[in-house]
N, C-alpha and C. Protein backbone atom coordinates (compact mmCIF):
# COMPACT_ATOMS: atom_id res chain seq x y z
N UNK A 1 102.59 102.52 108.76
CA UNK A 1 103.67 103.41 109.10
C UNK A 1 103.33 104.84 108.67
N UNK A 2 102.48 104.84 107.58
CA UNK A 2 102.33 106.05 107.03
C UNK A 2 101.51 106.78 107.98
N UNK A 3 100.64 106.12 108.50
CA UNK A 3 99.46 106.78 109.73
C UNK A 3 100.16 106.93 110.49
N UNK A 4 101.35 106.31 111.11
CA UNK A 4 102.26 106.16 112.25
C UNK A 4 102.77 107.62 112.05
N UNK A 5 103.47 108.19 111.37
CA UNK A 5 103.75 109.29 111.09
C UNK A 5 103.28 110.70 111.03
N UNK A 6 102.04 110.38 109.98
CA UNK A 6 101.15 111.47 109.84
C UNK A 6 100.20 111.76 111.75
N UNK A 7 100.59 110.92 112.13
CA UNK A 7 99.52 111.07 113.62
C UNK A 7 100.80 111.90 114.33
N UNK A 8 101.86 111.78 114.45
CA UNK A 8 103.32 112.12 115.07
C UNK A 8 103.40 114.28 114.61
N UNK A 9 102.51 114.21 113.39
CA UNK A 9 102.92 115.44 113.02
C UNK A 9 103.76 115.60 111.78
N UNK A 10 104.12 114.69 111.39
CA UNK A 10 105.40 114.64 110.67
C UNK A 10 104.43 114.06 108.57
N UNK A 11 104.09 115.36 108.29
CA UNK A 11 103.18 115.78 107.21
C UNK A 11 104.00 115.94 105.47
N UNK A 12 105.31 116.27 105.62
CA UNK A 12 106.51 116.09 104.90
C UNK A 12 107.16 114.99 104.44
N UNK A 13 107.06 113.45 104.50
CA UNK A 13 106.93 112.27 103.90
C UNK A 13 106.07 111.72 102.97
N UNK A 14 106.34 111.21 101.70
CA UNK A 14 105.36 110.35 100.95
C UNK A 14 105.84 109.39 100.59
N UNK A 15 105.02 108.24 100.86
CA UNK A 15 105.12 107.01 100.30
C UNK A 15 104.51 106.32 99.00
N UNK A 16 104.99 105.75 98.00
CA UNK A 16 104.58 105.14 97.14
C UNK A 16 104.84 103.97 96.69
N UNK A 17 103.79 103.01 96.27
CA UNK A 17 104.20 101.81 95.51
C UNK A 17 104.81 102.19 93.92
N UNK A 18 105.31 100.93 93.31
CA UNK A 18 105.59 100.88 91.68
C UNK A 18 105.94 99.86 91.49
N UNK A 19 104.60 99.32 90.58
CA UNK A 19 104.90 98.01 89.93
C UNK A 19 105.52 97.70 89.20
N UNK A 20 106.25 96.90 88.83
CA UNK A 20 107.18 96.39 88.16
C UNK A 20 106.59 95.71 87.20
N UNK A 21 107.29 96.31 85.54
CA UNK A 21 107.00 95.79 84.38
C UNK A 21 106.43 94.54 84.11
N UNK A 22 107.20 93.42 84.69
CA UNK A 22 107.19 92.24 85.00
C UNK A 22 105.61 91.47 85.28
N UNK A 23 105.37 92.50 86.12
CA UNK A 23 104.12 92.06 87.02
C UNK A 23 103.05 92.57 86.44
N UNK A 24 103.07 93.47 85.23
CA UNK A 24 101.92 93.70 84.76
C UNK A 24 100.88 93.02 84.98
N UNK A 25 100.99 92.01 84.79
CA UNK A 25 99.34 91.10 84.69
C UNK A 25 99.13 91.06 85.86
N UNK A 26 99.42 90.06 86.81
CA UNK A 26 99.28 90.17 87.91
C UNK A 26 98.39 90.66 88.61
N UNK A 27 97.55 90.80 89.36
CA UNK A 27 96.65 91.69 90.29
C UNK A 27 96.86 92.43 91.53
N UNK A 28 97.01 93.26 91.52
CA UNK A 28 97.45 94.28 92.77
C UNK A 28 96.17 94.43 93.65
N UNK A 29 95.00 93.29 93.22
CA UNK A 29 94.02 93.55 94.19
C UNK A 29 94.03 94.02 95.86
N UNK A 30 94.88 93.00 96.22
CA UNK A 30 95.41 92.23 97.86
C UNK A 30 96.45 93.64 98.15
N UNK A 31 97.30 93.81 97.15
CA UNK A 31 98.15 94.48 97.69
C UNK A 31 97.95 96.09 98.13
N UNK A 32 96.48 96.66 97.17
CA UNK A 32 96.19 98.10 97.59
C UNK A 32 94.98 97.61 98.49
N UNK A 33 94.32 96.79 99.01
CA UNK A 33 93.12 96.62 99.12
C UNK A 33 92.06 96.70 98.77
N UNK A 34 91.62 96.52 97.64
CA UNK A 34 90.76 96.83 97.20
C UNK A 34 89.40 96.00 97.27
N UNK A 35 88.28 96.44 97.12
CA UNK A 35 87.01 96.00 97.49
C UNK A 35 86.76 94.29 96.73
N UNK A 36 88.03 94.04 96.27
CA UNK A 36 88.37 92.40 95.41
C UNK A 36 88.87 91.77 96.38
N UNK A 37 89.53 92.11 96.86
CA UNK A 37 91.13 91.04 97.83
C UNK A 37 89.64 90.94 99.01
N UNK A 38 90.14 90.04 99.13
CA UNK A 38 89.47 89.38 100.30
C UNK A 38 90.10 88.54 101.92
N UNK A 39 91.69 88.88 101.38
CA UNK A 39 92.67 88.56 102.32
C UNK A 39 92.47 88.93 103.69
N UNK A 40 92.56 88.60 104.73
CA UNK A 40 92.63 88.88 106.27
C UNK A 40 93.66 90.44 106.17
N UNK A 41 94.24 90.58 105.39
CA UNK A 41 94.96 91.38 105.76
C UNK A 41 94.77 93.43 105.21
N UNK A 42 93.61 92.55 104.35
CA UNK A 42 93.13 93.99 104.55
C UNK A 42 91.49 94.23 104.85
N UNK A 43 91.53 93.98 106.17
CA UNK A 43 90.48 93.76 106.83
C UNK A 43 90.01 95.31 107.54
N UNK A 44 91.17 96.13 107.40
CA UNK A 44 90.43 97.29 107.43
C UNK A 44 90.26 98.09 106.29
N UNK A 45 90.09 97.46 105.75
CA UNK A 45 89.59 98.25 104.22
C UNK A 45 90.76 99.14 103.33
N UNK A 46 90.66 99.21 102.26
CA UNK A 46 91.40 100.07 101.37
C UNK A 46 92.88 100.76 101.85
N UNK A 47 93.59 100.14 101.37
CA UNK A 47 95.08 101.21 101.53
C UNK A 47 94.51 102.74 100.92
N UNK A 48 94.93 103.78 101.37
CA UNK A 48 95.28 105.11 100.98
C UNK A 48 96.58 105.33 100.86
N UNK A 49 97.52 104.65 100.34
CA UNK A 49 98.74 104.82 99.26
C UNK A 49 99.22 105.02 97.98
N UNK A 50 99.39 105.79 97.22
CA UNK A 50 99.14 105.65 95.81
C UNK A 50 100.24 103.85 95.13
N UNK A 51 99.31 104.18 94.03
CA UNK A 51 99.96 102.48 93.97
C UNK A 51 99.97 102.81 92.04
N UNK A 52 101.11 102.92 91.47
CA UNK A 52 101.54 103.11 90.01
C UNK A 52 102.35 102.35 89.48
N UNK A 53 102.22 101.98 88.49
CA UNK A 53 102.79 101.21 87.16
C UNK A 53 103.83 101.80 86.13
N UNK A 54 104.90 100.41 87.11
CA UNK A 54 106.14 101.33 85.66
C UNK A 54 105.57 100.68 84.17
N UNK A 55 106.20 100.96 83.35
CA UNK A 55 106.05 99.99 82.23
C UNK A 55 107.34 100.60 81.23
N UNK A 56 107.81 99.65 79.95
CA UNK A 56 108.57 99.07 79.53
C UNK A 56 108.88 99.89 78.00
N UNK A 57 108.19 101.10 77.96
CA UNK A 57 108.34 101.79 76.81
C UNK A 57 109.39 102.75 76.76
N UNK A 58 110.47 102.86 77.80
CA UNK A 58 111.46 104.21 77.40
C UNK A 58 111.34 105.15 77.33
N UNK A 59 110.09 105.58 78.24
CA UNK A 59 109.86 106.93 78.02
C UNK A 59 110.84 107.82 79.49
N UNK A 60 110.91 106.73 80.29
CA UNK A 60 112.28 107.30 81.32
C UNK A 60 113.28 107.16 81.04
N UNK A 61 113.68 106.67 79.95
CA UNK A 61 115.16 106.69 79.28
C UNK A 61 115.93 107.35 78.18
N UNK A 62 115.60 108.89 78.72
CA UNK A 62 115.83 110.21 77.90
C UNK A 62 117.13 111.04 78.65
N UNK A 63 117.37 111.56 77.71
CA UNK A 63 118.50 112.51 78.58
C UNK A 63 119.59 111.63 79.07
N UNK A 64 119.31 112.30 80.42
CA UNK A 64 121.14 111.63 81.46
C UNK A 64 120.73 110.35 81.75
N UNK A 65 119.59 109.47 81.54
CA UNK A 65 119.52 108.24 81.29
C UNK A 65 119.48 107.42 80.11
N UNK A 66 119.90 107.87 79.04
CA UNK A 66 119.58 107.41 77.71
C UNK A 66 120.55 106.03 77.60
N UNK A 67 121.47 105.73 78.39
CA UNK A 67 122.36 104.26 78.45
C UNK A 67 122.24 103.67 79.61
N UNK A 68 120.65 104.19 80.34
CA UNK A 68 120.85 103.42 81.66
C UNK A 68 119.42 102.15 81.20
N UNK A 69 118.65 102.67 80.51
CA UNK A 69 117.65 101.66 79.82
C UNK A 69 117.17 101.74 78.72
N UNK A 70 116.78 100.90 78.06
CA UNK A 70 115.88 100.90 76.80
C UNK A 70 114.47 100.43 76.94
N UNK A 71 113.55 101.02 75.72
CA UNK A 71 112.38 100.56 75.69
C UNK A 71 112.21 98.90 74.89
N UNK A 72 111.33 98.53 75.17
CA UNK A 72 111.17 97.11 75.40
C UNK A 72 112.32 95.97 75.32
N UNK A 73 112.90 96.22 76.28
CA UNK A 73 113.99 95.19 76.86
C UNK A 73 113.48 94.16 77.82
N UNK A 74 111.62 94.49 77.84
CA UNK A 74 111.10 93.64 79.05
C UNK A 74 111.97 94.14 80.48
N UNK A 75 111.69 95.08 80.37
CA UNK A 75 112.69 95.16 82.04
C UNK A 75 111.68 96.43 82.36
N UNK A 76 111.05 96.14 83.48
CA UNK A 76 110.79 98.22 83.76
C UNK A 76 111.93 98.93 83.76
N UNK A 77 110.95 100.36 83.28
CA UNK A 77 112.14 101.42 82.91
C UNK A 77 112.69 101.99 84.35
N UNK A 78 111.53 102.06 85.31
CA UNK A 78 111.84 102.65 86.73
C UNK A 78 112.85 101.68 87.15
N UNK A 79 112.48 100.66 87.27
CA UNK A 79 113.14 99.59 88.39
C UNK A 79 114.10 99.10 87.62
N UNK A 80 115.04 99.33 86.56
CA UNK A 80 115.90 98.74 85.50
C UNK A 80 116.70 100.59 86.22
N UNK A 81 116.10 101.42 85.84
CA UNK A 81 117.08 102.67 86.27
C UNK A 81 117.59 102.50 87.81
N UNK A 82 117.03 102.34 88.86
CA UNK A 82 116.94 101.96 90.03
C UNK A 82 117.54 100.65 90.51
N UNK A 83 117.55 99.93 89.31
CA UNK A 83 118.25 98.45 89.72
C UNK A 83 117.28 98.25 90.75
N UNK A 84 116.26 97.89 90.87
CA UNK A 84 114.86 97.21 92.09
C UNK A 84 114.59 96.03 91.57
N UNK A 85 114.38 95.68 93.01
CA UNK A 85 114.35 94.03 92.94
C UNK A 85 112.84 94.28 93.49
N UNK A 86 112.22 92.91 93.44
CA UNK A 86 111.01 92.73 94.70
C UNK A 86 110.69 92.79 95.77
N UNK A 87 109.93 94.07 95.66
CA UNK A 87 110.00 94.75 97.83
C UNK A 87 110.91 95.62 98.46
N UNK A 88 111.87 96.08 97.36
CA UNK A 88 112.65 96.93 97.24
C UNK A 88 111.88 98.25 97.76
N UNK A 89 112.17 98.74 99.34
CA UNK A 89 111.43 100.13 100.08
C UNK A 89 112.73 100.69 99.73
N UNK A 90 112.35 101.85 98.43
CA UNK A 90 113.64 102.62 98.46
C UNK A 90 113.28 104.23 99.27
N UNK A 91 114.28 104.74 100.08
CA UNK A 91 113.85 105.69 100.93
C UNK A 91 114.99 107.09 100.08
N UNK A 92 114.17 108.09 100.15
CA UNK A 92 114.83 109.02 99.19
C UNK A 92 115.10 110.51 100.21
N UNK A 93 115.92 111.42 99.89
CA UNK A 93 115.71 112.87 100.92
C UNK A 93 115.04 113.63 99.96
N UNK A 94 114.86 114.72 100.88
CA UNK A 94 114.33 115.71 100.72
C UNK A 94 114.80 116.26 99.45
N UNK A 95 115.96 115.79 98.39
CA UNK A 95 116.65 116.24 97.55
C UNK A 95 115.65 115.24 96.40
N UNK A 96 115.66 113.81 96.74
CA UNK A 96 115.03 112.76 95.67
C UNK A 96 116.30 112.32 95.17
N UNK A 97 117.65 112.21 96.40
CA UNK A 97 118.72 111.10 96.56
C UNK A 97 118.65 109.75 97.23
N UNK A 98 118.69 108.54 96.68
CA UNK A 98 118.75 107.79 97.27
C UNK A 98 119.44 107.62 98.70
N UNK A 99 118.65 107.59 100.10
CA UNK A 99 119.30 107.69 101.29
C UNK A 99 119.38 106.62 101.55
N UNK A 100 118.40 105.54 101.37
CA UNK A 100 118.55 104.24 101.89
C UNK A 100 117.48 103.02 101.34
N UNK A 101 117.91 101.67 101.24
CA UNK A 101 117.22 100.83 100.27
C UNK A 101 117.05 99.59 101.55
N UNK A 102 115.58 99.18 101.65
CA UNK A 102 115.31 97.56 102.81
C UNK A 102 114.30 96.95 101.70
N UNK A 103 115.03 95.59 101.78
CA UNK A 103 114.14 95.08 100.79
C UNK A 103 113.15 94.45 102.30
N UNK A 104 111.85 94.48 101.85
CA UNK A 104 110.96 93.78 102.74
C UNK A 104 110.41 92.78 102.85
N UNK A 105 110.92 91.98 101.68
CA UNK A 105 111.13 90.28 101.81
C UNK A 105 111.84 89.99 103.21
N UNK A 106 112.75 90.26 103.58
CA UNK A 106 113.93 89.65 104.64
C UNK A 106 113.49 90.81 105.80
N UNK A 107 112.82 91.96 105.73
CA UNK A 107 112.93 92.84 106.81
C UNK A 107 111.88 93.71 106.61
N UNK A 108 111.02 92.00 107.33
CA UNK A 108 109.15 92.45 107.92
C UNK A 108 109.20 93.38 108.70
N UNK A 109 108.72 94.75 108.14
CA UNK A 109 108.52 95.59 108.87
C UNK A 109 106.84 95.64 109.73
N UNK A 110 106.15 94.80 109.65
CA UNK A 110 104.85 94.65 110.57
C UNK A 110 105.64 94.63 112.30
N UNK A 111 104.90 95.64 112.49
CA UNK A 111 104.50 95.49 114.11
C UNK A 111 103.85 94.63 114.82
N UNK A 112 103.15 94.06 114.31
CA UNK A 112 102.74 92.93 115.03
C UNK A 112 102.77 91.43 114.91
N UNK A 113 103.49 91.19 113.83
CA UNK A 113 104.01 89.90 113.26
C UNK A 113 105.51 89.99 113.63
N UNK A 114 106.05 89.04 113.06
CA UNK A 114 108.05 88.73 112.98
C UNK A 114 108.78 89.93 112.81
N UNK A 115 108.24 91.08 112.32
CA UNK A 115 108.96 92.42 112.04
C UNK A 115 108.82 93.06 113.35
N UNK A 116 108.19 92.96 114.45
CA UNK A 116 107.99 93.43 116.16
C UNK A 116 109.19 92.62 116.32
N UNK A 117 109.62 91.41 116.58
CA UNK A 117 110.75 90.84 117.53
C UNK A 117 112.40 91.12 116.80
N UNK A 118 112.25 91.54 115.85
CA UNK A 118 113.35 92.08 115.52
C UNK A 118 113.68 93.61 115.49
N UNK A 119 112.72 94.78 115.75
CA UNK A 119 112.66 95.87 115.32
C UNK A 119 112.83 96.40 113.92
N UNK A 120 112.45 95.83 112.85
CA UNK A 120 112.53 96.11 111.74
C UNK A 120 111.60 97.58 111.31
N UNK A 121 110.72 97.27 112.16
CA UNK A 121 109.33 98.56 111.81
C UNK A 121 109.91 100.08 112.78
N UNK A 122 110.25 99.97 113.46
CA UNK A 122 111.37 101.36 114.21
C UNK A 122 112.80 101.70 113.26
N UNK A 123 113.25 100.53 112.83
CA UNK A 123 114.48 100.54 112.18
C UNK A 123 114.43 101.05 110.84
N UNK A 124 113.30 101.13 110.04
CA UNK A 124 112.58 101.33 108.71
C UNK A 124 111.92 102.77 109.24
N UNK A 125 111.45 103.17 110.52
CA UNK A 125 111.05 104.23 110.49
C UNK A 125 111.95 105.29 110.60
N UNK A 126 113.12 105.00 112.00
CA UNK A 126 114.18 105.63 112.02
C UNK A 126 115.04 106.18 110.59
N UNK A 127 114.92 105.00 109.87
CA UNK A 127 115.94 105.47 108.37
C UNK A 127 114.97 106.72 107.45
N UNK A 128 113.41 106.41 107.92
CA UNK A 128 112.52 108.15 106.92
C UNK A 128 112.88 109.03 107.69
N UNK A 129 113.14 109.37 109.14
CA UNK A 129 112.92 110.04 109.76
C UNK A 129 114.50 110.84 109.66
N UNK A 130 115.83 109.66 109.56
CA UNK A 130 116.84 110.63 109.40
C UNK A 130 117.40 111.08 107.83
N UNK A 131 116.33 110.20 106.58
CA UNK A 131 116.40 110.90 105.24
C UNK A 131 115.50 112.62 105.49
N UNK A 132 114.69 112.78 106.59
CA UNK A 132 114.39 113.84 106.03
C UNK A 132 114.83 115.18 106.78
N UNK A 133 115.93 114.79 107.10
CA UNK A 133 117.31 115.38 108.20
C UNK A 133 118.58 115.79 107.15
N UNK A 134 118.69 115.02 106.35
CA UNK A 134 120.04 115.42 106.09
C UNK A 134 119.85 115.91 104.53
């Protein structure tokens, strides 16, 4: 989607991953592509998305968030402020207000899999396109 865009002209969007505390261990091989994952699905090589790690120390829970989390509660500090679940595409404006939240468990946005017969991948694009409208 991100190429989908940037080819359109439309140079003013960024997308990012953030892992969740939780998942520390875990391997994000598969999921950025990296020269490890060996999955079919990243068969064209390497995501160019940035891909970052919350973690669980409170260092985002200063100021006007100081009762929205604590450090080591085992909870990420991002996704505990955010209330994020897994797959949680949160879409933000031009301000860095929450405009709109698809979790992508339930709403495959692939074009060419189950997310094509429903329009999920137009419907997910439409919602960046009118966060960076209003």
């Amino acid at each position: 989607m991100y190429y989908d865009l940037t080819s359109e002209g439309i140079t003013d969007v960024n997308i990012i991953g953030i892992n969740g505390f939780q998942y520390i261990n875990d391997s994000v091989s598969c999921m950025i592509c990296s020269d490890e994952c060996s999955s079919s699905t990243c068969s064209e090589g390497p995501r160019i998305l940035p891909w970052v790690q919350d973690y669980d120390d409170g260092t985002n829970c200063n100021d006007e968030n100081i009762d929205s989390c604590s450090a080591n509660d085992e909870e990420s500090d991002v996704w505990d402020l955010w209330d994020a679940t897994l797959r949680d595409f949160v879409i933000l404006d031009r301000y860095g207000i929450e405009f709109a939240r698809v979790n992508l468990t339930y709403n495959n946005p692939d074009p060419t899999e189950l997310g094509e017969c429903s329009g999920n991948y137009q419907k997910i694009k439409d919602l960046i396109l009118a966060a960076r409208n209003r």
